[in-house]
Protein backbone atom coordinates (compact mmCIF):
# COMPACT_ATOMS: atom_id res chain seq x y z
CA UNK A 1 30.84 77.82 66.34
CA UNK A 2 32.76 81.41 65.80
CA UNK A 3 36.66 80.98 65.85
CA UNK A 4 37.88 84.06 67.87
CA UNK A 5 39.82 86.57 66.37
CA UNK A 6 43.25 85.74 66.91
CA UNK A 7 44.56 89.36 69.08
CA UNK A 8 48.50 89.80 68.02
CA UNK A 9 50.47 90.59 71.19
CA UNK A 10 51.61 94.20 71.48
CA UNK A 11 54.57 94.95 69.95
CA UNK A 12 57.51 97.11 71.68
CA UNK A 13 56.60 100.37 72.20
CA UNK A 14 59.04 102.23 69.50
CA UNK A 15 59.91 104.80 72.31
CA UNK A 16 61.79 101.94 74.36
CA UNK A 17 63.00 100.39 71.43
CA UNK A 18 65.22 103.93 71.19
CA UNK A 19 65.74 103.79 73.92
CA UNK A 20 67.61 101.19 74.68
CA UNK A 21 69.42 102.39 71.16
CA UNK A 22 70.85 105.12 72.79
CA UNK A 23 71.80 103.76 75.92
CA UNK A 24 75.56 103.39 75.30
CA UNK A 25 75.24 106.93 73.91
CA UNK A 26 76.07 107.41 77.89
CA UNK A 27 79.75 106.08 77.56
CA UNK A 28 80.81 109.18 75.64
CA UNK A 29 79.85 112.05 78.29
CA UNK A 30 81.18 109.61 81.08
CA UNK A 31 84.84 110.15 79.63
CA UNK A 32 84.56 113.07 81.13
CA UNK A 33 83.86 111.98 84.38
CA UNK A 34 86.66 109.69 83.62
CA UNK A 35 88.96 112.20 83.40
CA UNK A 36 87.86 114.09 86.94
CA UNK A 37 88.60 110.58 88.15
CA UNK A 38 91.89 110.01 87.11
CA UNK A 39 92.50 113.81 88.11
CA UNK A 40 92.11 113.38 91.56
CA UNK A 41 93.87 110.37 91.59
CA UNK A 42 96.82 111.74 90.32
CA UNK A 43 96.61 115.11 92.08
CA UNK A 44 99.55 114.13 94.12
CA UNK A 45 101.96 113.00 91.58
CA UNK A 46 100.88 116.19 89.25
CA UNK A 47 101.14 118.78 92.56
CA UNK A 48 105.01 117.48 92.54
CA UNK A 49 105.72 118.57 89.25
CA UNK A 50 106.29 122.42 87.83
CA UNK A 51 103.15 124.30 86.98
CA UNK A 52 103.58 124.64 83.14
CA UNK A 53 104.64 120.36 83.34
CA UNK A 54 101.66 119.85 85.71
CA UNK A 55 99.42 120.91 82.79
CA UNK A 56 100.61 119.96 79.91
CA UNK A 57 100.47 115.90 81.90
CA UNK A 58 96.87 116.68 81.91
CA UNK A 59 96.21 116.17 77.80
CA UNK A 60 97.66 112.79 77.94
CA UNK A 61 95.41 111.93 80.77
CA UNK A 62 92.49 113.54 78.90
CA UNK A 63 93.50 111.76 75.65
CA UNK A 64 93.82 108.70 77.29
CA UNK A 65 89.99 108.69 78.73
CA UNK A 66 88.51 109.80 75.20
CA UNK A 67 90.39 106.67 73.60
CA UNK A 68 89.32 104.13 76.38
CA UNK A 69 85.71 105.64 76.59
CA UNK A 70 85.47 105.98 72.68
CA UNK A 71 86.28 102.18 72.24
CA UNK A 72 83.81 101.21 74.96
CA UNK A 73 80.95 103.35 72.92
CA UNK A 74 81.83 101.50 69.65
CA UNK A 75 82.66 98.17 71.21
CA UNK A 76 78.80 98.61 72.06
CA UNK A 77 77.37 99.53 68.91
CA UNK A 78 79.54 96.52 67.31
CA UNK A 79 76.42 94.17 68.31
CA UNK A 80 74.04 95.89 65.92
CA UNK A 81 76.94 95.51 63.22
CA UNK A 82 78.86 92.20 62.20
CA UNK A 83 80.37 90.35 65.27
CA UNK A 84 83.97 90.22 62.98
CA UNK A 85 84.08 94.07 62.80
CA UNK A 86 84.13 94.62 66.66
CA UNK A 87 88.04 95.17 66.96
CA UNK A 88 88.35 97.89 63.79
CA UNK A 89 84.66 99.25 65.11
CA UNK A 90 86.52 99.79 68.68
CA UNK A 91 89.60 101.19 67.00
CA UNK A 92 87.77 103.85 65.06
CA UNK A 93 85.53 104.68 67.64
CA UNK A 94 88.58 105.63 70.34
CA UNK A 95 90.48 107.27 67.32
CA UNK A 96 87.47 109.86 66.05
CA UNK A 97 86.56 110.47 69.53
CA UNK A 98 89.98 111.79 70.68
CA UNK A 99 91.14 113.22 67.47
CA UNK A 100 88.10 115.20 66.98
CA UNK A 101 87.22 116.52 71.04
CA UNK A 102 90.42 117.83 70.76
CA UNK A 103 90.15 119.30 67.54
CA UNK A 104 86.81 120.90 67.79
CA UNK A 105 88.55 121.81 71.58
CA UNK A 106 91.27 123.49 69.66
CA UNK A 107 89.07 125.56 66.98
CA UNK A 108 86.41 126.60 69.32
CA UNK A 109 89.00 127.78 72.47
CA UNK A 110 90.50 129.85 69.36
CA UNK A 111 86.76 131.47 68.79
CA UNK A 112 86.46 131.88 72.40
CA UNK A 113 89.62 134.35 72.51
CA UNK A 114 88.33 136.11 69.33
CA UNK A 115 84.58 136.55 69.99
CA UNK A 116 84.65 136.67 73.78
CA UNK A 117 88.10 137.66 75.42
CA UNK A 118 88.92 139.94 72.70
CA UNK A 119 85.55 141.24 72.49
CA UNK A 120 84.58 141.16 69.25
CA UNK A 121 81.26 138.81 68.70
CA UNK A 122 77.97 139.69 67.22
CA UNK A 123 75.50 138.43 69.18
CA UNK A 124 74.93 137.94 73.16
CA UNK A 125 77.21 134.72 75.34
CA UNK A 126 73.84 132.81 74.92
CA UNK A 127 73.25 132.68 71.04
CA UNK A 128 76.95 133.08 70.88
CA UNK A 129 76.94 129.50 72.54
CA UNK A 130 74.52 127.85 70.45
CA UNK A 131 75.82 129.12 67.35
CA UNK A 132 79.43 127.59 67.49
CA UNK A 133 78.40 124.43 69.65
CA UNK A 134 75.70 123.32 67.65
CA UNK A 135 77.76 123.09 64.32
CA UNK A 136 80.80 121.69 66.14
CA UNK A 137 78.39 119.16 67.58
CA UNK A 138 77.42 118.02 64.22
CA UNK A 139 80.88 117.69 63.02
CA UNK A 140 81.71 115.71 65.86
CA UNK A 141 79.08 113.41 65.26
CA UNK A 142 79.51 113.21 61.67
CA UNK A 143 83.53 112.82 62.06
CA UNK A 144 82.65 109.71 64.77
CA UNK A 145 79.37 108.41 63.30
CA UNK A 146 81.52 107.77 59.64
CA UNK A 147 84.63 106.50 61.53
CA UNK A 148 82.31 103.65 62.43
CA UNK A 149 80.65 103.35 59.31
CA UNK A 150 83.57 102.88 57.97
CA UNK A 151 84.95 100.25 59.87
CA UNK A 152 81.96 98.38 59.80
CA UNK A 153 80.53 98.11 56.15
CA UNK A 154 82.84 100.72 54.25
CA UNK A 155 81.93 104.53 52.53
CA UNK A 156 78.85 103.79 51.65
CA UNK A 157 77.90 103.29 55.35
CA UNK A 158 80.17 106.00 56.35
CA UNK A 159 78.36 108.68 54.26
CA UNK A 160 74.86 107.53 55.44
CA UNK A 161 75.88 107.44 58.95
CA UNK A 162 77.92 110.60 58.83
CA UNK A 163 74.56 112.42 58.06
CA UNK A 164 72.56 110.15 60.43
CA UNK A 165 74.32 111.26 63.45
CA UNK A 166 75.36 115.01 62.49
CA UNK A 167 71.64 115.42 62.00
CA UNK A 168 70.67 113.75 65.06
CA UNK A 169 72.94 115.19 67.41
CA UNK A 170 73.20 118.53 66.57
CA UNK A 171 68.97 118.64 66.46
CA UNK A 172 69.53 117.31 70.14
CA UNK A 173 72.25 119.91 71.36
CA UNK A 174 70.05 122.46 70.06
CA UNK A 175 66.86 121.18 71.93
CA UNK A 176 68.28 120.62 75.50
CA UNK A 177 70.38 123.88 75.15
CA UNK A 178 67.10 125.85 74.44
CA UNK A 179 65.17 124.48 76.91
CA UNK A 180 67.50 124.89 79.37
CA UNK A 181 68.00 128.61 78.27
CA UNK A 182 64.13 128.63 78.93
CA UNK A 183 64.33 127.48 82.00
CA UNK A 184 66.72 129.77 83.45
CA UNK A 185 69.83 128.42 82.85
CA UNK A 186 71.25 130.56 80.19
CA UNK A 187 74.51 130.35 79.14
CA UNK A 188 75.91 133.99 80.05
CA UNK A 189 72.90 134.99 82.48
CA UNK A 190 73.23 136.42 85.84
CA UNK A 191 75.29 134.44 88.42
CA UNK A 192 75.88 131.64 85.32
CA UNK A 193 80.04 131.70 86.87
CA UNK A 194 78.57 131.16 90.07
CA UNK A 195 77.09 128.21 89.06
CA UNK A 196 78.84 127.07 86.54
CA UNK A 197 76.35 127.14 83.95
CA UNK A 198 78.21 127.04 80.99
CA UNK A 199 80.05 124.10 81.80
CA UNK A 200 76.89 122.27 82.68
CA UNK A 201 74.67 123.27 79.77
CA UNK A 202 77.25 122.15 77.87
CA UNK A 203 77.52 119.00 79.75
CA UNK A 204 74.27 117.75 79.61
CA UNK A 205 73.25 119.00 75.93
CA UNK A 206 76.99 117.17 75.15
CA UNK A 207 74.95 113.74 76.67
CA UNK A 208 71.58 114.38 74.68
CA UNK A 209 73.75 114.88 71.87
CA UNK A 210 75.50 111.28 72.04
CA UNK A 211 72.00 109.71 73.24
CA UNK A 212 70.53 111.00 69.73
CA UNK A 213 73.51 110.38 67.81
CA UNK A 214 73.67 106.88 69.28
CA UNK A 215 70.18 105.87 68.23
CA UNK A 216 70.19 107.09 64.98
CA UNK A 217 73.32 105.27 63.71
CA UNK A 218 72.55 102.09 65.68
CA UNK A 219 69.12 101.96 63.74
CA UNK A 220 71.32 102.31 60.63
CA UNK A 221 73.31 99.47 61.85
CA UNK A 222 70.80 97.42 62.75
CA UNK A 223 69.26 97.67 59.53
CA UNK A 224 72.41 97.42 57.50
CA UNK A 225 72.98 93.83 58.77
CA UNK A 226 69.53 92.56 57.94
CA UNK A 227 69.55 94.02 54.87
């Protein structure tokens, strides 16, 4: 009598397996909607005070999203780390993320008045675009994706996820802001003020970004505690 082959059940498809990686990659982008929420909420208190107080209020409010939102997104990748790093994971994660939006803010609002409002870039708005966002995205990524590497297993970990996600993310900006240029969207094209392209472009290539980033350092992660 033949035995009968023994048929292994299917293992996760590796797609889903990233993807559910990435998920809290979401958390970051929402800080944005964060801050449109508290915005509106405040509209009335900020419409009382003077114009020049009404929006300098506005970068505590913004600050204060990035630092919540940042925790949540590390407080989520703490389960592919050790359970006992979870508060310094949370910490680093709101610190990087509001130290270095408004730093890479800061540098590339300064570009913006040299290359755009002063007239003086090289190329067209669209390649413009990619060329400072994409390398400002990997910084970003690098600058949050070592914060938590460092929190939760030290420099070694930093340095390999620093790479990890500036790699990652920056490949993913770069792919959702082409094909969006391809499909019509271009940063800089006709009627883009209109419809506010630039601001959306950036927007959702900002959430790719933190999806890609996400996966690759929670991989790392993962495989750094069963290691």
């Amino acid at each position: 009598m033949e035995t009968p082959l023994a048929i292994p059940a299917p293992a996760a498809p590796r797609a889903a397996s990233l993807i559910r990686l990435a998920l809290p990659g979401l958390i970051l982008p929402a800080s944005f909607l964060g801050v449109a929420v508290m915005a509106v909420a405040l509209q009335p208190l900020l419409a009382l005070l003077p114009s020049d107080t009404s929006q300098a209020a506005q970068f505590p409010m913004i600050g204060l999203a990035l630092f919540i939102f940042g925790g949540l997104w590390a407080r989520a990748l703490a389960r592919h780390a050790n359970p006992g790093m979870r508060r310094r994971m949370m910490w680093s994660g709101a610190i990087s993320h509001v130290v270095l939006v408004f730093l890479a803010g800061l540098v590339l609002g300064r570009l913006e008045e040299v290359f755009v409002s002063e007239g003086h870039s090289p190329l067209p708005l669209h390649q413009l675009f990619t060329a400072l966002f994409v390398p400002a995205t990997a910084l970003v990524c690098a600058g949050m994706s070592a914060a938590i590497g460092l929190a939760a297993g030290g420099g070694r970990l930093a340095g390999r996820l620093a790479w990890r996600g500036a790699l990652a993310g920056a490949a993913a900006f770069l792919i959702a802001n082409v094909i969006q240029d391809l499909l019509g969207r271009r940063v800089g094209g006709p009627n883009a003020a209109e419809t506010a392209t630039m601001i959306t472009v950036m927007f959702i290539s900002n959430t790719t970004a933190a999806l890609a980033m996400t996966a690759a350092i929670a991989r790392r992660l993962r495989a750094a505690r069963t290691a």
